[in-house]
PDB file of N, CA and C in Angstrom:
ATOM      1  N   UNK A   1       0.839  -1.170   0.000  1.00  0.00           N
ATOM      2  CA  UNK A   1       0.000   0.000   0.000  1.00  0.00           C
ATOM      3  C   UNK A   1       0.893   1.245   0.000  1.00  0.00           C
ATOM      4  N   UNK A   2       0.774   2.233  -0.742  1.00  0.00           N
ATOM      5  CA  UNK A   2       1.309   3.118  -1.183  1.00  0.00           C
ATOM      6  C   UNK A   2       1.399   4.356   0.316  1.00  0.00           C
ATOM      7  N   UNK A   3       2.634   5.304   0.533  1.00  0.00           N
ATOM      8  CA  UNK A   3       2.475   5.825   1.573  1.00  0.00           C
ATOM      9  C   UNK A   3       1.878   7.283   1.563  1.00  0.00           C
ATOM     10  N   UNK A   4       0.989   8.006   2.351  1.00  0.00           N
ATOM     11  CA  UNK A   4       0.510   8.997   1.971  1.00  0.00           C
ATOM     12  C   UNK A   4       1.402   9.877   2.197  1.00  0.00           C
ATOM     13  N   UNK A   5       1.080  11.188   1.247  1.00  0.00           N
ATOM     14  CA  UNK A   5       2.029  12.058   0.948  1.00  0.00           C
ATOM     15  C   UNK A   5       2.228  12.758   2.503  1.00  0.00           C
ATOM     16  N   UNK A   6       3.366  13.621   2.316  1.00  0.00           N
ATOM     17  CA  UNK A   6       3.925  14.443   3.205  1.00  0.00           C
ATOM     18  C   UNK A   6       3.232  15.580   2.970  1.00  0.00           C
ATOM     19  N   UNK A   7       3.087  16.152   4.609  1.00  0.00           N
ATOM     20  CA  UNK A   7       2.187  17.289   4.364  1.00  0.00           C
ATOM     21  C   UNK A   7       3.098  18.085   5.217  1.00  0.00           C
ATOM     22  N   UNK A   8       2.701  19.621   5.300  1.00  0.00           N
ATOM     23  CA  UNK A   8       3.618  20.646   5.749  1.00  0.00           C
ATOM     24  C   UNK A   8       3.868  20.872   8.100  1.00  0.00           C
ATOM     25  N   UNK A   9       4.292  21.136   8.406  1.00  0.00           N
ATOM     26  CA  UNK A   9       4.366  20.983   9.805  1.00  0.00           C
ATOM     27  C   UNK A   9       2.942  21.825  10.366  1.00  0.00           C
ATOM     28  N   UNK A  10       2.077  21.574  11.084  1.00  0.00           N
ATOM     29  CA  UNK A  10       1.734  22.446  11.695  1.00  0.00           C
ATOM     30  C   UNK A  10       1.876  23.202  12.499  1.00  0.00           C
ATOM     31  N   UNK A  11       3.260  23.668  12.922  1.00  0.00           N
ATOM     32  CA  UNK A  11       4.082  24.324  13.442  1.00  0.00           C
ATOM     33  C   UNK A  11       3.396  25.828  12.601  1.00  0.00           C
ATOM     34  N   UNK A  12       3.015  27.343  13.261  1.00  0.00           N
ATOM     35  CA  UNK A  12       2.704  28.355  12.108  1.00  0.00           C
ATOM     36  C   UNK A  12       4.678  28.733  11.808  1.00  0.00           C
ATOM     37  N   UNK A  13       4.803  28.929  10.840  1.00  0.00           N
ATOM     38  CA  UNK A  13       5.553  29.072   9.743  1.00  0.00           C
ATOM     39  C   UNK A  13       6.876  28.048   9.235  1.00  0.00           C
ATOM     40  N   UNK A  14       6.724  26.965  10.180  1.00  0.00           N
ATOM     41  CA  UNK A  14       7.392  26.068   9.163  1.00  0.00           C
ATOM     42  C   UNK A  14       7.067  25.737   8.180  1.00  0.00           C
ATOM     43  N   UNK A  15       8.295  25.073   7.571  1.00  0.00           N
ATOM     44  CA  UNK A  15       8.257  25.021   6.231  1.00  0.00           C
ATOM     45  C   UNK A  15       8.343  23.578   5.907  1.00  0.00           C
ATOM     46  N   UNK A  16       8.516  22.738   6.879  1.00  0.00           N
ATOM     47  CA  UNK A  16       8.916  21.154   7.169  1.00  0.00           C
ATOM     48  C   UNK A  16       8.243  20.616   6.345  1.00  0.00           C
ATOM     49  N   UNK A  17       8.419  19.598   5.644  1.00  0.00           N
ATOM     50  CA  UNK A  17       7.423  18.150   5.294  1.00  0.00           C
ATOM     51  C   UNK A  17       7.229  17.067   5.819  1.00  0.00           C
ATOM     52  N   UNK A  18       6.233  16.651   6.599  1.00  0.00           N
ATOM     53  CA  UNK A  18       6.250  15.698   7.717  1.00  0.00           C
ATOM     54  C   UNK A  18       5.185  14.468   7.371  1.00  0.00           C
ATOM     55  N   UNK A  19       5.163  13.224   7.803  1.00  0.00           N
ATOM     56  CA  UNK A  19       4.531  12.507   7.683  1.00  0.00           C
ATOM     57  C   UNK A  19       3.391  12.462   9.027  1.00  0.00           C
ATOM     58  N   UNK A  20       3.736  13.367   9.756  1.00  0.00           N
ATOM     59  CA  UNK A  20       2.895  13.479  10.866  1.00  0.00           C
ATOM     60  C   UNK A  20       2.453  14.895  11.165  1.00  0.00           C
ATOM     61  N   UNK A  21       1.644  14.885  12.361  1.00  0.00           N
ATOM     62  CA  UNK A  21       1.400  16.340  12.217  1.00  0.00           C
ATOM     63  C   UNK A  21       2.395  17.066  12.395  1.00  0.00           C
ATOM     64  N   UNK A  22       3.047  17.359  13.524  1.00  0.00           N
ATOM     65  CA  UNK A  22       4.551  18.380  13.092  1.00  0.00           C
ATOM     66  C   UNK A  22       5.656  17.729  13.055  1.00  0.00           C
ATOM     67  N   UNK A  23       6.976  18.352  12.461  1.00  0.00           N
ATOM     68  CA  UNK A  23       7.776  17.739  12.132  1.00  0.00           C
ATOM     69  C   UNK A  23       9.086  17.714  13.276  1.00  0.00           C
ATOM     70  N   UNK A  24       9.982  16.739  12.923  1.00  0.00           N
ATOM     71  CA  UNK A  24      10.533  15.972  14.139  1.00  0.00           C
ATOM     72  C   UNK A  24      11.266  17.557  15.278  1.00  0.00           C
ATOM     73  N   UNK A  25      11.911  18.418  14.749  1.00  0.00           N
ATOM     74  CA  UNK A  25      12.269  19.623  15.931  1.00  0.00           C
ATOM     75  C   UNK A  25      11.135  19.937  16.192  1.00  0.00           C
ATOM     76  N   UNK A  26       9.787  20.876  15.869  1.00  0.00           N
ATOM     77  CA  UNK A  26       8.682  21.000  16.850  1.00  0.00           C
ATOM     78  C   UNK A  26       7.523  19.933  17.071  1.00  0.00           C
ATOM     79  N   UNK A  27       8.012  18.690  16.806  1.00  0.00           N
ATOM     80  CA  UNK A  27       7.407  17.823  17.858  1.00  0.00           C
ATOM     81  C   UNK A  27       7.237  18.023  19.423  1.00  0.00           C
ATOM     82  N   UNK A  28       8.914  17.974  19.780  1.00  0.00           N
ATOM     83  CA  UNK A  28       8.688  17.874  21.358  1.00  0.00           C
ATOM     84  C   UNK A  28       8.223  19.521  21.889  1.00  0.00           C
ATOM     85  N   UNK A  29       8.546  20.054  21.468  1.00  0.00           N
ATOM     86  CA  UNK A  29       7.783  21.705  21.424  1.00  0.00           C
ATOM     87  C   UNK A  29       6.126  21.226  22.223  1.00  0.00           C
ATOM     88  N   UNK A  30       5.622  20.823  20.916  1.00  0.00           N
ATOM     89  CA  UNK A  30       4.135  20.831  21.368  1.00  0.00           C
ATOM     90  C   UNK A  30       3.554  19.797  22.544  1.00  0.00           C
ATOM     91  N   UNK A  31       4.812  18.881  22.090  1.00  0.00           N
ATOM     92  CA  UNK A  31       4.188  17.717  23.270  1.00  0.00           C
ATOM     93  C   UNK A  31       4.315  18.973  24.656  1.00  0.00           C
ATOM     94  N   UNK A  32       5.287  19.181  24.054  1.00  0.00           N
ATOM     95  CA  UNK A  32       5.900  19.920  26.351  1.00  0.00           C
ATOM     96  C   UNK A  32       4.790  21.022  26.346  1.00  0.00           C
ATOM     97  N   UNK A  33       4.278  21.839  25.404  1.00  0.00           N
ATOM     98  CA  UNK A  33       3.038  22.655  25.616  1.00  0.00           C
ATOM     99  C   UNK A  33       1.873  22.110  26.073  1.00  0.00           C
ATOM    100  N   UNK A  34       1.652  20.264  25.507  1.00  0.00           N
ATOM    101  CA  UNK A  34       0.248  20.269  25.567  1.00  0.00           C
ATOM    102  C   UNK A  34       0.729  19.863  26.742  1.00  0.00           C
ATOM    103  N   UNK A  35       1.599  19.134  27.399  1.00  0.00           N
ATOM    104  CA  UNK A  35       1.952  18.563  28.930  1.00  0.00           C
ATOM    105  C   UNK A  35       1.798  19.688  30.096  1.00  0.00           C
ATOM    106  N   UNK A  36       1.998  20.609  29.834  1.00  0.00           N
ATOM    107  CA  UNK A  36       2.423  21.896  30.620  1.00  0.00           C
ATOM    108  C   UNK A  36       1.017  22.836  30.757  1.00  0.00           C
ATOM    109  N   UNK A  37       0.227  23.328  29.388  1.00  0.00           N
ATOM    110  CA  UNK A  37      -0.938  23.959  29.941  1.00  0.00           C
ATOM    111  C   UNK A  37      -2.195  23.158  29.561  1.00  0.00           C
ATOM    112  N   UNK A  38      -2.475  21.750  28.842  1.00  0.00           N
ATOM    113  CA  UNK A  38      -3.948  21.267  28.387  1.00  0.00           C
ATOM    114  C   UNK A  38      -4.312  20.592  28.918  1.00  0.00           C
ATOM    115  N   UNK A  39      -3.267  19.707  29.377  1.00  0.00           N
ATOM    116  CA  UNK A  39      -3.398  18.288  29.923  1.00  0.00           C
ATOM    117  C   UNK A  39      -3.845  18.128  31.821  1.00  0.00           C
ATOM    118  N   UNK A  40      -4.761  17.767  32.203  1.00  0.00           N
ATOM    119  CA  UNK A  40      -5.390  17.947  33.299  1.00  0.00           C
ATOM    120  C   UNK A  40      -3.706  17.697  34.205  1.00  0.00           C
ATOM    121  N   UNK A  41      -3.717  18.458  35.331  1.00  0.00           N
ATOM    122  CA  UNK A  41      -2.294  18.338  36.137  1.00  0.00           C
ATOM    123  C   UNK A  41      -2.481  16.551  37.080  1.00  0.00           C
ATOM    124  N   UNK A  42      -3.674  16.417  37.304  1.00  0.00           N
ATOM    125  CA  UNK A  42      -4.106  15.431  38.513  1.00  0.00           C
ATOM    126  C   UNK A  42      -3.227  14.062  37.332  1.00  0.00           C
ATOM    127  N   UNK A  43      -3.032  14.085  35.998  1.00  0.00           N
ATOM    128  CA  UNK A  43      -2.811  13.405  35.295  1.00  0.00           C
ATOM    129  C   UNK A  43      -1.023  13.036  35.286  1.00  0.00           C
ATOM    130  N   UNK A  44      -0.473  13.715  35.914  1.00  0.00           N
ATOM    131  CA  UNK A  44       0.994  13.059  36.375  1.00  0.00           C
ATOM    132  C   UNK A  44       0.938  12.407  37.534  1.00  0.00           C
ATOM    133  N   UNK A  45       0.301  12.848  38.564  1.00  0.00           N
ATOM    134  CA  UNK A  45      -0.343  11.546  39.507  1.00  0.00           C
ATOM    135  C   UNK A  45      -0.585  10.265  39.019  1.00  0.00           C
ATOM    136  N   UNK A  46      -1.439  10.256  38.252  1.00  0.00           N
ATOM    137  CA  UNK A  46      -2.043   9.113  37.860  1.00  0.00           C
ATOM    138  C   UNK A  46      -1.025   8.032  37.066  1.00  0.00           C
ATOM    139  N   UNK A  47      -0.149   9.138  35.898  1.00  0.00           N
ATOM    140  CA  UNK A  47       0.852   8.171  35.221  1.00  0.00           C
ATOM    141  C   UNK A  47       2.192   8.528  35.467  1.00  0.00           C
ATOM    142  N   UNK A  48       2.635   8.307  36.473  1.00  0.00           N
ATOM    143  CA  UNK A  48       4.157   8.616  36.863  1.00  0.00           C
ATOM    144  C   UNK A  48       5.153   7.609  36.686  1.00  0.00           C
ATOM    145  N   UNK A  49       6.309   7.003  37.081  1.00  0.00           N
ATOM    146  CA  UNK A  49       7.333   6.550  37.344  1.00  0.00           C
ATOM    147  C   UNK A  49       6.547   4.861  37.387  1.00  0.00           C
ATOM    148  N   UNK A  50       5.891   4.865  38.504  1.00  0.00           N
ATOM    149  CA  UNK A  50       4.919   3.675  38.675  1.00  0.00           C
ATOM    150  C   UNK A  50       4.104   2.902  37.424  1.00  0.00           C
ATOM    151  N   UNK A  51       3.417   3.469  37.066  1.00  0.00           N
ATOM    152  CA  UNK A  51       2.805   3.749  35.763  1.00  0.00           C
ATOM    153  C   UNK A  51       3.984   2.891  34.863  1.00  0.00           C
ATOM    154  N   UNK A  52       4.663   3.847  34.602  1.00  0.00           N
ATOM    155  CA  UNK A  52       5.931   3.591  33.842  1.00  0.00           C
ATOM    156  C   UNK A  52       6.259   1.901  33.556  1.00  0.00           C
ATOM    157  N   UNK A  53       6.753   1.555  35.115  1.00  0.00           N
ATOM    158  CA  UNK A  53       7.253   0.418  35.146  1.00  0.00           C
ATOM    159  C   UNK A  53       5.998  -0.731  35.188  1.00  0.00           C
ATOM    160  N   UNK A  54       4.829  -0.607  35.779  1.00  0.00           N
ATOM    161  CA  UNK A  54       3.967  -1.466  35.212  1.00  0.00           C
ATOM    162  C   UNK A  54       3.789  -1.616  33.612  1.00  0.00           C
ATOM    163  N   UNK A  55       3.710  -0.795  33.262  1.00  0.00           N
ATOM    164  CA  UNK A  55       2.933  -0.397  31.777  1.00  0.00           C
ATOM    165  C   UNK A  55       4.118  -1.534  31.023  1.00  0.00           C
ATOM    166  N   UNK A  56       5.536  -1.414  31.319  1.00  0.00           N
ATOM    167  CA  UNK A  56       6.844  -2.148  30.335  1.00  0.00           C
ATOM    168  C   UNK A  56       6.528  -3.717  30.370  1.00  0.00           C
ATOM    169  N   UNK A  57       6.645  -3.686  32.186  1.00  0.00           N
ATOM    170  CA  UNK A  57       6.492  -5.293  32.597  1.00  0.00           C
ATOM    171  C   UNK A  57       4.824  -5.805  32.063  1.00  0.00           C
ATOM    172  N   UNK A  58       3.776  -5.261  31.759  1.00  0.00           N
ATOM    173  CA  UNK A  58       2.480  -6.020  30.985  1.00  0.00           C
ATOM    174  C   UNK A  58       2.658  -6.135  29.295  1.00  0.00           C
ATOM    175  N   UNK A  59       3.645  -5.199  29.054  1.00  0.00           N
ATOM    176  CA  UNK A  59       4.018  -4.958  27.506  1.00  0.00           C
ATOM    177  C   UNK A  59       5.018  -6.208  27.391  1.00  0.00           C
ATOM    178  N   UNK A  60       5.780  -6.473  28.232  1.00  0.00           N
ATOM    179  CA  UNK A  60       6.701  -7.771  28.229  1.00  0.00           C
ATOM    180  C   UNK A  60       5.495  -9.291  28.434  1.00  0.00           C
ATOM    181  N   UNK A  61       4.893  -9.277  29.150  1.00  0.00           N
ATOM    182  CA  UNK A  61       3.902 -10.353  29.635  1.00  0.00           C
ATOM    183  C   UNK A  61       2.771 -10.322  28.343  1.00  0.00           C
ATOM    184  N   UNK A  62       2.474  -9.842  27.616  1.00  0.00           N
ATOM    185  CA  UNK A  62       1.291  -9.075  26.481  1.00  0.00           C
ATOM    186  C   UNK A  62       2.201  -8.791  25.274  1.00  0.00           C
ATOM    187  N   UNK A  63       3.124  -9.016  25.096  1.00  0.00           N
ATOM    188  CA  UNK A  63       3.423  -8.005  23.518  1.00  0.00           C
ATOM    189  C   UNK A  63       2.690  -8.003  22.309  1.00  0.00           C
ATOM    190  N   UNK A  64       1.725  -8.734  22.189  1.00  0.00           N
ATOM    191  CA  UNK A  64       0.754  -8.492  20.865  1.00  0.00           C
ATOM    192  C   UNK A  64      -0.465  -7.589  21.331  1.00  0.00           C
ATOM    193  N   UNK A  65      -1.223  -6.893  20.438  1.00  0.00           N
ATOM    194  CA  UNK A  65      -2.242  -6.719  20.780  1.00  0.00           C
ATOM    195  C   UNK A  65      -3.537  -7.921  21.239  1.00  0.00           C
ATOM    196  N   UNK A  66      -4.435  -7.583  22.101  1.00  0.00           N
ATOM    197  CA  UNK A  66      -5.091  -8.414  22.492  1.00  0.00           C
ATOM    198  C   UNK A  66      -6.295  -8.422  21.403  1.00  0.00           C
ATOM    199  N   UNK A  67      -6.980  -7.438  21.157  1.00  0.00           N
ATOM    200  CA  UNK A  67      -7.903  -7.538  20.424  1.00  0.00           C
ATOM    201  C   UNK A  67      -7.699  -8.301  18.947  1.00  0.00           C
ATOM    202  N   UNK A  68      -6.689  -7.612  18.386  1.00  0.00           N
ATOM    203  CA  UNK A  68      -6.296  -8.320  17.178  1.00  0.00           C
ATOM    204  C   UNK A  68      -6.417 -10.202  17.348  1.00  0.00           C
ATOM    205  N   UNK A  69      -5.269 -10.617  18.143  1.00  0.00           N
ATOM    206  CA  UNK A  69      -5.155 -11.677  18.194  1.00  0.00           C
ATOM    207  C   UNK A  69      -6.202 -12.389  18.371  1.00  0.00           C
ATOM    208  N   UNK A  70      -7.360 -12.206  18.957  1.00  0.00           N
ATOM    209  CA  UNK A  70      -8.630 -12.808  18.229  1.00  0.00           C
ATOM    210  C   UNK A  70      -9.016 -12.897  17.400  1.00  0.00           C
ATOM    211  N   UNK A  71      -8.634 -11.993  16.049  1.00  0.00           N
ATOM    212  CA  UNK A  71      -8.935 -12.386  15.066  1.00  0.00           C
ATOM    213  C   UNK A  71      -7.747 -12.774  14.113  1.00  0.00           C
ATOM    214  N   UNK A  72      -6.599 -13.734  14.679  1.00  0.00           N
ATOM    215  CA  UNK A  72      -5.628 -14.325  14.537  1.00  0.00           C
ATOM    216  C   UNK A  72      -4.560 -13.102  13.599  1.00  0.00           C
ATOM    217  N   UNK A  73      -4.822 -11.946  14.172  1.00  0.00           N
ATOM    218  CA  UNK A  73      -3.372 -11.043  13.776  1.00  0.00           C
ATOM    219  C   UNK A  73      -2.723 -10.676  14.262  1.00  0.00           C
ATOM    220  N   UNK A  74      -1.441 -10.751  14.156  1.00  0.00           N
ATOM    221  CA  UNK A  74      -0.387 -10.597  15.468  1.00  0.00           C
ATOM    222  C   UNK A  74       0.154  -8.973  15.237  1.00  0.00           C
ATOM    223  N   UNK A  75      -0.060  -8.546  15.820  1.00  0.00           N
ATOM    224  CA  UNK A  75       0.538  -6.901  15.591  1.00  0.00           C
ATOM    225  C   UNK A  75       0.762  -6.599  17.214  1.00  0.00           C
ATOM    226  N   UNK A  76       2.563  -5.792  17.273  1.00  0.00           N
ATOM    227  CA  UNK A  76       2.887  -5.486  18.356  1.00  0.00           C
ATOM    228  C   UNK A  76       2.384  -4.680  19.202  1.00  0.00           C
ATOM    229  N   UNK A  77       2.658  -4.444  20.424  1.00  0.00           N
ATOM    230  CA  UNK A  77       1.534  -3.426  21.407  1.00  0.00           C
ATOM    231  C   UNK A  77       2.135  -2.108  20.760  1.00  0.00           C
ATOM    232  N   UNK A  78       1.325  -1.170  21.262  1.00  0.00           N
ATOM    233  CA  UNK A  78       1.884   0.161  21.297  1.00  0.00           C
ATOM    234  C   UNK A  78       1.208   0.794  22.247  1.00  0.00           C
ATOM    235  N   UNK A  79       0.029   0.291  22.766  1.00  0.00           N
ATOM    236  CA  UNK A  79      -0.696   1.169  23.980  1.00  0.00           C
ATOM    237  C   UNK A  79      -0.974   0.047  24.812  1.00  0.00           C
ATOM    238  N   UNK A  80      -0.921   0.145  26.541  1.00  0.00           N
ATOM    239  CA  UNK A  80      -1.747  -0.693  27.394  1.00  0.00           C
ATOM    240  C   UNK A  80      -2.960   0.374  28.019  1.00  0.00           C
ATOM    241  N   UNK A  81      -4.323  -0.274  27.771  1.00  0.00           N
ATOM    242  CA  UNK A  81      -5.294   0.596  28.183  1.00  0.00           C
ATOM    243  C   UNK A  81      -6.023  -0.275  29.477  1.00  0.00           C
ATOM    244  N   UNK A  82      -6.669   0.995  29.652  1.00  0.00           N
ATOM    245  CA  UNK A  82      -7.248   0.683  31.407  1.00  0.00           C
ATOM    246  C   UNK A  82      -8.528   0.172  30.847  1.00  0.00           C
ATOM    247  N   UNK A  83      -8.988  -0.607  31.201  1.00  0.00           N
ATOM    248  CA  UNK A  83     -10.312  -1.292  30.982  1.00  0.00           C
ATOM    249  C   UNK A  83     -11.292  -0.239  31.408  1.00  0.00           C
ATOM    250  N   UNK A  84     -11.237   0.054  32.974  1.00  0.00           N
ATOM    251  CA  UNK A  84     -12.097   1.281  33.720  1.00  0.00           C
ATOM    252  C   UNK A  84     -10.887   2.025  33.752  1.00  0.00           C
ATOM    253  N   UNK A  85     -11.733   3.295  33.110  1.00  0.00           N
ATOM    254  CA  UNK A  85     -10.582   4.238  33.228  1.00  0.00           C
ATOM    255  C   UNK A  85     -10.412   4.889  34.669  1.00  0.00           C
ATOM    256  N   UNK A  86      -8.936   5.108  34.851  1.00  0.00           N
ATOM    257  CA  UNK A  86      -8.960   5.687  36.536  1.00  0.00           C
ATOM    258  C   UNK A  86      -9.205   6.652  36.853  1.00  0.00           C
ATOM    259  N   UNK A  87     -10.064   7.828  35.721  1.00  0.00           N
ATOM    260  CA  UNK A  87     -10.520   8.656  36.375  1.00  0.00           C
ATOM    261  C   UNK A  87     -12.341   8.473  36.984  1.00  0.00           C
ATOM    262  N   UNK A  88     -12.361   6.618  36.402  1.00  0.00           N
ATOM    263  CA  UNK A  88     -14.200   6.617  36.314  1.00  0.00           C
ATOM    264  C   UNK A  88     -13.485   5.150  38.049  1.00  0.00           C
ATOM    265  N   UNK A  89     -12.277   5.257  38.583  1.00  0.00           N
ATOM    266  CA  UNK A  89     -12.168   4.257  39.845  1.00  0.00           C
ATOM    267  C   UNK A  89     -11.683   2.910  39.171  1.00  0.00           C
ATOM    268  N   UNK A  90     -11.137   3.052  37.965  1.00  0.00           N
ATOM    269  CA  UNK A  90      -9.941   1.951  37.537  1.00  0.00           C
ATOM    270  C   UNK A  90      -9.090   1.999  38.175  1.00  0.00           C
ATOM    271  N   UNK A  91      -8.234   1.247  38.110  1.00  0.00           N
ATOM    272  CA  UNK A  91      -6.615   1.012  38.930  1.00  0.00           C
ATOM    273  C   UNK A  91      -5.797   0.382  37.920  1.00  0.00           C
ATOM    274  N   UNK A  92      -4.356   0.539  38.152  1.00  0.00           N
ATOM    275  CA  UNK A  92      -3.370  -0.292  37.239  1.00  0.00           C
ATOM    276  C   UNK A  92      -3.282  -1.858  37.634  1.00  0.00           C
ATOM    277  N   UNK A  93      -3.862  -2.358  38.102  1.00  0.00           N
ATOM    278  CA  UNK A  93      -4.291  -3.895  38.406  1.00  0.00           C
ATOM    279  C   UNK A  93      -4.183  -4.767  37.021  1.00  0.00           C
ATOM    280  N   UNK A  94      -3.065  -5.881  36.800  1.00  0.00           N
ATOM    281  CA  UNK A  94      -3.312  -6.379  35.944  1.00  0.00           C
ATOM    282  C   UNK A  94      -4.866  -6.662  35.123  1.00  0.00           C
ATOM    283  N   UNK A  95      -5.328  -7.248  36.048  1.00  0.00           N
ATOM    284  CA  UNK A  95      -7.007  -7.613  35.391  1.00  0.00           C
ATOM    285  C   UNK A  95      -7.816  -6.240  35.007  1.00  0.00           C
ATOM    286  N   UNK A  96      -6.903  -5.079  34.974  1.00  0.00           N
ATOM    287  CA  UNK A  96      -7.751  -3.794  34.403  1.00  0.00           C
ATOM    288  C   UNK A  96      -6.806  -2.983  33.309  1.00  0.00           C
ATOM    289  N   UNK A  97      -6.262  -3.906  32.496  1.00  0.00           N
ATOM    290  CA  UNK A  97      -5.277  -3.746  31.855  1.00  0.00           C
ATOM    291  C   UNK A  97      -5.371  -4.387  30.502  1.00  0.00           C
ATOM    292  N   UNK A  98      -5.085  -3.623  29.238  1.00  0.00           N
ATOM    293  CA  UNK A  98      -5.783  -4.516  27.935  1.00  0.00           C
ATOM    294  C   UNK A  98      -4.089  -3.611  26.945  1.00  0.00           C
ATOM    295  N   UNK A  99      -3.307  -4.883  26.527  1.00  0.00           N
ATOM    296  CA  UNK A  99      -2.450  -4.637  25.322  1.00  0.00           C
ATOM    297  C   UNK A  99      -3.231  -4.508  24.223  1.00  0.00           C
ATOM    298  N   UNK A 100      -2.676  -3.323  23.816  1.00  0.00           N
ATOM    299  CA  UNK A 100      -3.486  -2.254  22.037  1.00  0.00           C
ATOM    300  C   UNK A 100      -2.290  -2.298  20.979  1.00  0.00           C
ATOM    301  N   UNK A 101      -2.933  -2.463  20.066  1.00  0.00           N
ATOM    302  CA  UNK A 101      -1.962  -1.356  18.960  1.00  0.00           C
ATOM    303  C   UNK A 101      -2.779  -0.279  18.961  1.00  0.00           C
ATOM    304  N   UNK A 102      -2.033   0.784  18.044  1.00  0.00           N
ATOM    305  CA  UNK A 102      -2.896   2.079  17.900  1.00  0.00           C
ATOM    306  C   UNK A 102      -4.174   2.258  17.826  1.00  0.00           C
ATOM    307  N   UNK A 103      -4.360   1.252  16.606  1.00  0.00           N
ATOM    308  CA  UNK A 103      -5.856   1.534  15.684  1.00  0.00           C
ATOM    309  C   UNK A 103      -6.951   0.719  17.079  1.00  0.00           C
ATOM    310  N   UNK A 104      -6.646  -0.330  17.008  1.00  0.00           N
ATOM    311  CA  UNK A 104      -7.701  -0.546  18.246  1.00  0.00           C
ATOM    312  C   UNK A 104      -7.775   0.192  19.571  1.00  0.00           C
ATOM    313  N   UNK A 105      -6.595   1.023  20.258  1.00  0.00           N
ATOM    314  CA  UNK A 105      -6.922   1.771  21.162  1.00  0.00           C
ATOM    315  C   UNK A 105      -7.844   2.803  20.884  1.00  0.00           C
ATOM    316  N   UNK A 106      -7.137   3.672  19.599  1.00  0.00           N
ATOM    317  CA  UNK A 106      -8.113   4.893  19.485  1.00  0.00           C
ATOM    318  C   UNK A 106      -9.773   4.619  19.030  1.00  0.00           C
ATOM    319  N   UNK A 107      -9.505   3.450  18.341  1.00  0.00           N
ATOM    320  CA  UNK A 107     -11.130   2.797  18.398  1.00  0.00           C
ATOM    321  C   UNK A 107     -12.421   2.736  19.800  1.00  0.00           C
ATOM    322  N   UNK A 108     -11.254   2.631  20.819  1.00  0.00           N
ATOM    323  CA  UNK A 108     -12.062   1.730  22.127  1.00  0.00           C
ATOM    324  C   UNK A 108     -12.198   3.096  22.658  1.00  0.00           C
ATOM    325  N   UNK A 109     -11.320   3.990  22.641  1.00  0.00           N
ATOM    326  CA  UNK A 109     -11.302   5.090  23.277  1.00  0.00           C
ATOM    327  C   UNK A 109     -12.749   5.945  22.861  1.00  0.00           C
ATOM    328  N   UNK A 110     -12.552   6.040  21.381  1.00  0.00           N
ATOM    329  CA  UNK A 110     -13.743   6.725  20.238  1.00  0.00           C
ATOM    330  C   UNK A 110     -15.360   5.670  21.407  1.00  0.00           C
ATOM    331  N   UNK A 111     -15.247   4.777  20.754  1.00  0.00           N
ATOM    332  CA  UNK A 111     -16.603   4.299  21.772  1.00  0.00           C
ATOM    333  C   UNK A 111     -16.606   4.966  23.129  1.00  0.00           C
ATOM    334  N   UNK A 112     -15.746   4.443  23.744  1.00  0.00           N
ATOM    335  CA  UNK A 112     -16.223   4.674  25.315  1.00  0.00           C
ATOM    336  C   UNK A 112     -16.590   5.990  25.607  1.00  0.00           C
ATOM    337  N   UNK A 113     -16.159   6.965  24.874  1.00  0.00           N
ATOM    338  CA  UNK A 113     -15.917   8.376  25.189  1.00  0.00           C
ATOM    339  C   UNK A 113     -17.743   9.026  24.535  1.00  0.00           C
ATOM    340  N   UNK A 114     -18.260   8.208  23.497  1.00  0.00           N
ATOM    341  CA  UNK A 114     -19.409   8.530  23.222  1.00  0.00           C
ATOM    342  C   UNK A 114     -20.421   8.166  23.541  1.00  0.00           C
ATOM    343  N   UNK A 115     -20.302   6.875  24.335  1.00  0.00           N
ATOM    344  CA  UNK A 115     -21.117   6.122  25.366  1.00  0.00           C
ATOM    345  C   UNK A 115     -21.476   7.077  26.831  1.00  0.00           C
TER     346      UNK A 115
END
């Protein structure tokens, strides 16, 4: 499958061509903006250091996605998601813990969030 074209940074006045939304120098730019004023603060609590080291050791125990592999495709993790999310009284408890690739996280996320 053919790769889609490169589009310009959304950075205002770069000039970059990126395969993503901005390009690789104002990447971390925006991440540290959206970390710093969008992103709820109670939310470094929640995913800190701890976080961290669970999240590697279920990615080691899990490395495929879970959903996929039911329908016998093996594609590597890239997200571990909270079953109940911990701001609705989830916990990082293995049994509240689901290995993703992308496309099925942002899928589960898209539902739950419109439910």
């Amino acid at each position: 499958m053919p790769k889609k074209p490169k589009s310009p940074c959304r950075f205002r006045g770069c000039p970059e061509l990126t395969e993503e939304k901005y390009c690789e120098k104002h990447r971390k730019l925006e991440s540290h903006y959206y970390n710093k004023y969008k992103r709820d603060p109670d939310t470094y609590k929640r995913y800190g250091n701890r976080w961290r080291r669970i999240r590697q050791l279920y990615i080691k125990e899990h490395p495929v996605c879970e959903l996929c592999e039911r329908k016998n495709i093996l594609r590597p993790v890239e997200e571990v998601h909270h079953i109940v999310p911990l701001a609705k009284g989830g916990t990082h408890r293995e049994e509240n813990l689901m290995s993703l690739c992308k496309s099925c996280h942002s899928r589960i996320t898209v539902a739950n969030s419109t439910s």
